[in-house]
N, C-alpha and C. Protein backbone atom coordinates (compact mmCIF):
# COMPACT_ATOMS: atom_id res chain seq x y z
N UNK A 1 17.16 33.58 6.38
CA UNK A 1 17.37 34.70 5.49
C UNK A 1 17.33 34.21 4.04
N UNK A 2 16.49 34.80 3.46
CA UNK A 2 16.47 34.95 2.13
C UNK A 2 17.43 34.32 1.14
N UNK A 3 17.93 34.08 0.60
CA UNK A 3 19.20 33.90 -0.09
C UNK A 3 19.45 34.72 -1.78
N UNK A 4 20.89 34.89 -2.19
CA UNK A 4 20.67 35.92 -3.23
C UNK A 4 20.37 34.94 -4.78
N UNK A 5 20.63 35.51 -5.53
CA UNK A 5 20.16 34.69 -6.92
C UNK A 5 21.84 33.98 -7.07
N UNK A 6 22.83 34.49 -6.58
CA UNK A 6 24.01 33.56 -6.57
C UNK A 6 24.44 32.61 -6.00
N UNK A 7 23.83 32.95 -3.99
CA UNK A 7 23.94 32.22 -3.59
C UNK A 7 22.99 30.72 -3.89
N UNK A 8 21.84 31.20 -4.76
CA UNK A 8 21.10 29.88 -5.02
C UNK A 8 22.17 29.01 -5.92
N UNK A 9 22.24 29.80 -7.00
CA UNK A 9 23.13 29.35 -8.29
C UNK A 9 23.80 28.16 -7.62
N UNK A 10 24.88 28.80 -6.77
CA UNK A 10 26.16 27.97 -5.96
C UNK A 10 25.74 26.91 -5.86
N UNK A 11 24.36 26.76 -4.85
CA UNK A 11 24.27 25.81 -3.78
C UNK A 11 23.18 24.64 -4.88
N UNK A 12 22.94 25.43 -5.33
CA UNK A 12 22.30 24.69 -7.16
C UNK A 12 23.13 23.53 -7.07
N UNK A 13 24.00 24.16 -7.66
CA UNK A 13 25.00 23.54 -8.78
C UNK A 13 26.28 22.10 -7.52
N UNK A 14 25.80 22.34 -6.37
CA UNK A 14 26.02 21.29 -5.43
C UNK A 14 25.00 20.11 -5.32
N UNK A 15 23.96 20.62 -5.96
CA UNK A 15 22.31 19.45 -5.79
C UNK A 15 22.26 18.81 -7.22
N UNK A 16 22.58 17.32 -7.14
CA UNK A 16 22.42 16.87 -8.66
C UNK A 16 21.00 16.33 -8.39
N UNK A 17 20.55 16.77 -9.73
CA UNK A 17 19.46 16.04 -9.99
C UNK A 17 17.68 17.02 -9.67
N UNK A 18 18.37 18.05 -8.89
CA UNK A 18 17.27 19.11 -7.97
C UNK A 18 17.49 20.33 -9.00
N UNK A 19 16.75 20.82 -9.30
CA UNK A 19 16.26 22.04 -10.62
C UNK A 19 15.51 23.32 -9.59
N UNK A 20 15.72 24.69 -10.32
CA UNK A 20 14.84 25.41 -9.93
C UNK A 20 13.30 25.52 -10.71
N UNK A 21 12.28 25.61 -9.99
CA UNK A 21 11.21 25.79 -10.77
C UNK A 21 10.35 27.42 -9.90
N UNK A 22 9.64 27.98 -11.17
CA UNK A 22 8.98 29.08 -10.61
C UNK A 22 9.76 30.05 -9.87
N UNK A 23 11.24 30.22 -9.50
CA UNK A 23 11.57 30.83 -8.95
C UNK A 23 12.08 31.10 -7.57
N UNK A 24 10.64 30.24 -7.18
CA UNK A 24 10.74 30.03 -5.53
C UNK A 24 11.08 28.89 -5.32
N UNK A 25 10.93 27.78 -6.28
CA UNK A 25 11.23 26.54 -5.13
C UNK A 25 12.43 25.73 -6.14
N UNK A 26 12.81 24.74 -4.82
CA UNK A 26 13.86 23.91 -5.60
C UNK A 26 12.98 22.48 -5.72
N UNK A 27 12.87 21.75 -7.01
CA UNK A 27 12.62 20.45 -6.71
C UNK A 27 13.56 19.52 -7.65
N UNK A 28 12.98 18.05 -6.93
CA UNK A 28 13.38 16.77 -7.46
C UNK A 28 12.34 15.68 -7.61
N UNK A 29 12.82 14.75 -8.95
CA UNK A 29 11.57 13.83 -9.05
C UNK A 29 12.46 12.43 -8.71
N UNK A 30 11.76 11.67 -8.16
CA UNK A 30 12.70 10.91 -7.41
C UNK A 30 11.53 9.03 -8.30
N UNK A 31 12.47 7.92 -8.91
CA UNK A 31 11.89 7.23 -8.98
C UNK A 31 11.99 5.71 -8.74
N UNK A 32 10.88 5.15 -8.61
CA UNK A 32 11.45 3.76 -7.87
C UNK A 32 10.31 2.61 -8.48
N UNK A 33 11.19 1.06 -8.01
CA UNK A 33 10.95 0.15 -9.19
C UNK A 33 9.39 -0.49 -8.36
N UNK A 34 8.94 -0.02 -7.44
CA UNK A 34 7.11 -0.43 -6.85
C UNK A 34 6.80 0.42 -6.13
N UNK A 35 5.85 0.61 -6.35
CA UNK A 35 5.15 1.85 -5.25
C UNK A 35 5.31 1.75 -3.96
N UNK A 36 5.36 0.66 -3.36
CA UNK A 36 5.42 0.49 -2.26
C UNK A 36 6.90 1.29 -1.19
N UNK A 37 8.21 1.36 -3.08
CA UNK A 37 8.97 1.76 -2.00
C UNK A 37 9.24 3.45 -2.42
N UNK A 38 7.53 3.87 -3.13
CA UNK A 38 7.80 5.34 -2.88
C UNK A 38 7.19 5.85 -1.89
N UNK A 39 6.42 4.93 -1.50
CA UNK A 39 5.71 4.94 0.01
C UNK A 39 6.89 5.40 1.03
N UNK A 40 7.94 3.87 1.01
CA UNK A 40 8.53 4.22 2.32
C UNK A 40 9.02 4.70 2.03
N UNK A 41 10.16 5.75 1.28
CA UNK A 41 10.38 6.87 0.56
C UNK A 41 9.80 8.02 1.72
N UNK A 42 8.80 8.32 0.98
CA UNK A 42 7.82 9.23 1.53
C UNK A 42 7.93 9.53 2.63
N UNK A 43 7.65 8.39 3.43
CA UNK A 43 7.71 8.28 5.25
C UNK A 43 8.71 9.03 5.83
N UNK A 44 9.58 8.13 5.11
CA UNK A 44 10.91 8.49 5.36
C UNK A 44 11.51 10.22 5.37
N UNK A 45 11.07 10.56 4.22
CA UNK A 45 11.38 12.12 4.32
C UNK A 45 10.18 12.76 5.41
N UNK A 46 9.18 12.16 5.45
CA UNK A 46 8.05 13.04 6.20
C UNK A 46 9.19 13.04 7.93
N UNK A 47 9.78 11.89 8.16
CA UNK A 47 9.93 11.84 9.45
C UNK A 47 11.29 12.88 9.60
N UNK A 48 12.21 12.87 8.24
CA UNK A 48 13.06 13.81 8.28
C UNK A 48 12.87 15.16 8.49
N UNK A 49 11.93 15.59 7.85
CA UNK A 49 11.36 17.02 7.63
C UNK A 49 10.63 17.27 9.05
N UNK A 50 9.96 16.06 9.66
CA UNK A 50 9.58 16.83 11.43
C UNK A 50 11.07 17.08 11.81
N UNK A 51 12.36 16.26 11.89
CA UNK A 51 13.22 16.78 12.71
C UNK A 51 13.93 18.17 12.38
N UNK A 52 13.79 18.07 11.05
CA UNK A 52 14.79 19.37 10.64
C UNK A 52 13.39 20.63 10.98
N UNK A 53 12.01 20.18 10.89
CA UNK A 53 11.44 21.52 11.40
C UNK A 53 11.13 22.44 10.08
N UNK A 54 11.14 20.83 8.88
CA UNK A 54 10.96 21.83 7.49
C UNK A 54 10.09 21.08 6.56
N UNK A 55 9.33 21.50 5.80
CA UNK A 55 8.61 20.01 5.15
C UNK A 55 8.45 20.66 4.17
N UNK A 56 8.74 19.55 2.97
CA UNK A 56 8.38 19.64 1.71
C UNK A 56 7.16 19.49 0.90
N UNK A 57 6.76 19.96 -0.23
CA UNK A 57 5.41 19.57 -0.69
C UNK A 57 5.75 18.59 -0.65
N UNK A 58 5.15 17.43 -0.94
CA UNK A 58 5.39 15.78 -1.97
C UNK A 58 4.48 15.51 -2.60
N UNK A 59 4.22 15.41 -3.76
CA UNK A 59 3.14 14.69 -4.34
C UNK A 59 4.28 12.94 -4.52
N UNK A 60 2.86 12.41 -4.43
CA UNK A 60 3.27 10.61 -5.16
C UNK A 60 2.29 10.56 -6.15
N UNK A 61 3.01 10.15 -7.56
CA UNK A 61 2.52 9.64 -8.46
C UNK A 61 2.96 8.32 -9.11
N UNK A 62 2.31 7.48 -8.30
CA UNK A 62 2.76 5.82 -8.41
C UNK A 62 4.14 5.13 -8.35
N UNK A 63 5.14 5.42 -8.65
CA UNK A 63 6.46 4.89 -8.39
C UNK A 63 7.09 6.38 -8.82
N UNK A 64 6.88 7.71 -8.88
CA UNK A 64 7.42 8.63 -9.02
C UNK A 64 6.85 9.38 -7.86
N UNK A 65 8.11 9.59 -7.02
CA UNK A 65 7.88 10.93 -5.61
C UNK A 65 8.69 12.82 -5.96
N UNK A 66 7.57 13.82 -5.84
CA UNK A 66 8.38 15.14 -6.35
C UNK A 66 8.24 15.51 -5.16
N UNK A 67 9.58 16.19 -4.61
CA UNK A 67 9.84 17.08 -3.79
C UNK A 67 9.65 18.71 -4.16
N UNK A 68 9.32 19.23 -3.60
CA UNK A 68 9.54 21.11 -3.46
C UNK A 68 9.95 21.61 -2.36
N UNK A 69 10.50 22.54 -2.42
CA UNK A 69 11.43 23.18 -1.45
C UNK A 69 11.06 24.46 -1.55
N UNK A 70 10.52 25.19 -0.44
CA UNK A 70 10.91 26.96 -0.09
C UNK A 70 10.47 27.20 1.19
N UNK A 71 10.58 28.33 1.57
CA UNK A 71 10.51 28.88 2.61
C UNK A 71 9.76 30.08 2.62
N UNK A 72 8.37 29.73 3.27
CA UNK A 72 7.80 30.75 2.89
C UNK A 72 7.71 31.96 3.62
N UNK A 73 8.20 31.40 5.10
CA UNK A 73 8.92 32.96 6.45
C UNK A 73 9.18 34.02 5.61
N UNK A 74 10.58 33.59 4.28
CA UNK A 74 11.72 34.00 4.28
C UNK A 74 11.18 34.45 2.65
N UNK A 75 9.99 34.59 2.32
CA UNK A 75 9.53 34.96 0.96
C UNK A 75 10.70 34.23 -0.37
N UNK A 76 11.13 32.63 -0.26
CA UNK A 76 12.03 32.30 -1.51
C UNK A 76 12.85 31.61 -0.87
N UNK A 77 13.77 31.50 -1.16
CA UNK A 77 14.84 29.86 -1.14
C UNK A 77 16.01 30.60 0.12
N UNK A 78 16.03 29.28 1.30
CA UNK A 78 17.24 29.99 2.29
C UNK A 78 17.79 29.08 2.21
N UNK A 79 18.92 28.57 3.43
CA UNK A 79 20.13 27.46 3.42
C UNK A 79 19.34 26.52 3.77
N UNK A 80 18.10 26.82 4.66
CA UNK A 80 17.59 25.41 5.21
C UNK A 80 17.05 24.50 4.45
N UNK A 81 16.17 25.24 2.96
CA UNK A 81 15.47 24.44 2.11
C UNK A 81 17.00 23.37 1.57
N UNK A 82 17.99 24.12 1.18
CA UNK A 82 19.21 23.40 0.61
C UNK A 82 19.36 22.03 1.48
N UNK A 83 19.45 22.53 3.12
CA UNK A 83 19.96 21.35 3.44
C UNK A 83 19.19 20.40 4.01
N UNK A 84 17.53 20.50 3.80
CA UNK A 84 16.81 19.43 4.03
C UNK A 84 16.87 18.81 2.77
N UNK A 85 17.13 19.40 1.05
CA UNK A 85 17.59 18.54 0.15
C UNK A 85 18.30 17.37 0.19
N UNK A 86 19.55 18.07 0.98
CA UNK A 86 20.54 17.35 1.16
C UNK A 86 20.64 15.94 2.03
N UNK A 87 19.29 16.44 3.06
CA UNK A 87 19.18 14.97 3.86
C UNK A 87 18.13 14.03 3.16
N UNK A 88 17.52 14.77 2.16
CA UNK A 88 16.46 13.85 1.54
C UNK A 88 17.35 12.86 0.67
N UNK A 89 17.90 13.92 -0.15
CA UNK A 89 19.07 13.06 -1.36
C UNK A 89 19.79 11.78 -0.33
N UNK A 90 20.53 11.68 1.14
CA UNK A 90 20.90 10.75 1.92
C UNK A 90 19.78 9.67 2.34
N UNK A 91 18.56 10.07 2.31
CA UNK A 91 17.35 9.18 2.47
C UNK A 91 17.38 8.39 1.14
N UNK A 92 17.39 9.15 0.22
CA UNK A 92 17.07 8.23 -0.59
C UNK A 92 18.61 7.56 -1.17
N UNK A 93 19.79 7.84 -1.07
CA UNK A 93 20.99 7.01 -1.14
C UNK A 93 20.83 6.03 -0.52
N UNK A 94 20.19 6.17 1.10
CA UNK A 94 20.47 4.80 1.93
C UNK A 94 19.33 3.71 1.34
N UNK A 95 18.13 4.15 0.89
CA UNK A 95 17.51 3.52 0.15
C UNK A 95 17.62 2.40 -1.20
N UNK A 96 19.00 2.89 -1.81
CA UNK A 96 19.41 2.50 -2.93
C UNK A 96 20.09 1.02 -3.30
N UNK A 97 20.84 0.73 -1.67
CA UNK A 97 21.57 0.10 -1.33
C UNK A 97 20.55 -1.41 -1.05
């Protein structure tokens, strides 16, 4: 389901670093010190997004990876785009380490 312009706000303002753009989608630019590890980056969310059953755009632009988020069933932003954020943002925490 759809979500309202508040409930985005809320669930916003729980995502550091993730912005609304255009309306419909949520993204993040995510960056790292060799390409190689926006590669595995990448992978990494691709294999997340088969389990959750949700996939994000991604572009890679050399050591910078952008996520987008929507749902296009649901014409705009639902809980699920939020919480495949949320496992990406944990992909890339465990990454950090």
């Amino acid at each position: 389901m759809k979500l309202s312009e508040k409930e985005i706000d809320t669930r916003l303002a729980e995502l550091a670093h993730w912005g609304r753009t255009d309306g419909k989608w949520i993204e993040r630019k995510y960056r790292f010190a060799e390409f190689m590890d926006s590669i595995r980056f990448t992978n990494r969310v691709a294999e997340e997004a088969e389990r959750l059953n949700h996939h994000p755009m991604i572009a890679i632009d050399f050591r910078m990876v952008t996520l987008r988020l929507t749902s296009w069933s649901a014409g705009g932003l639902t809980a699920l785009d939020f919480e495949a954020a949320q496992h990406f943002e944990a992909v890339y925490a465990s990454m950090e380490k």
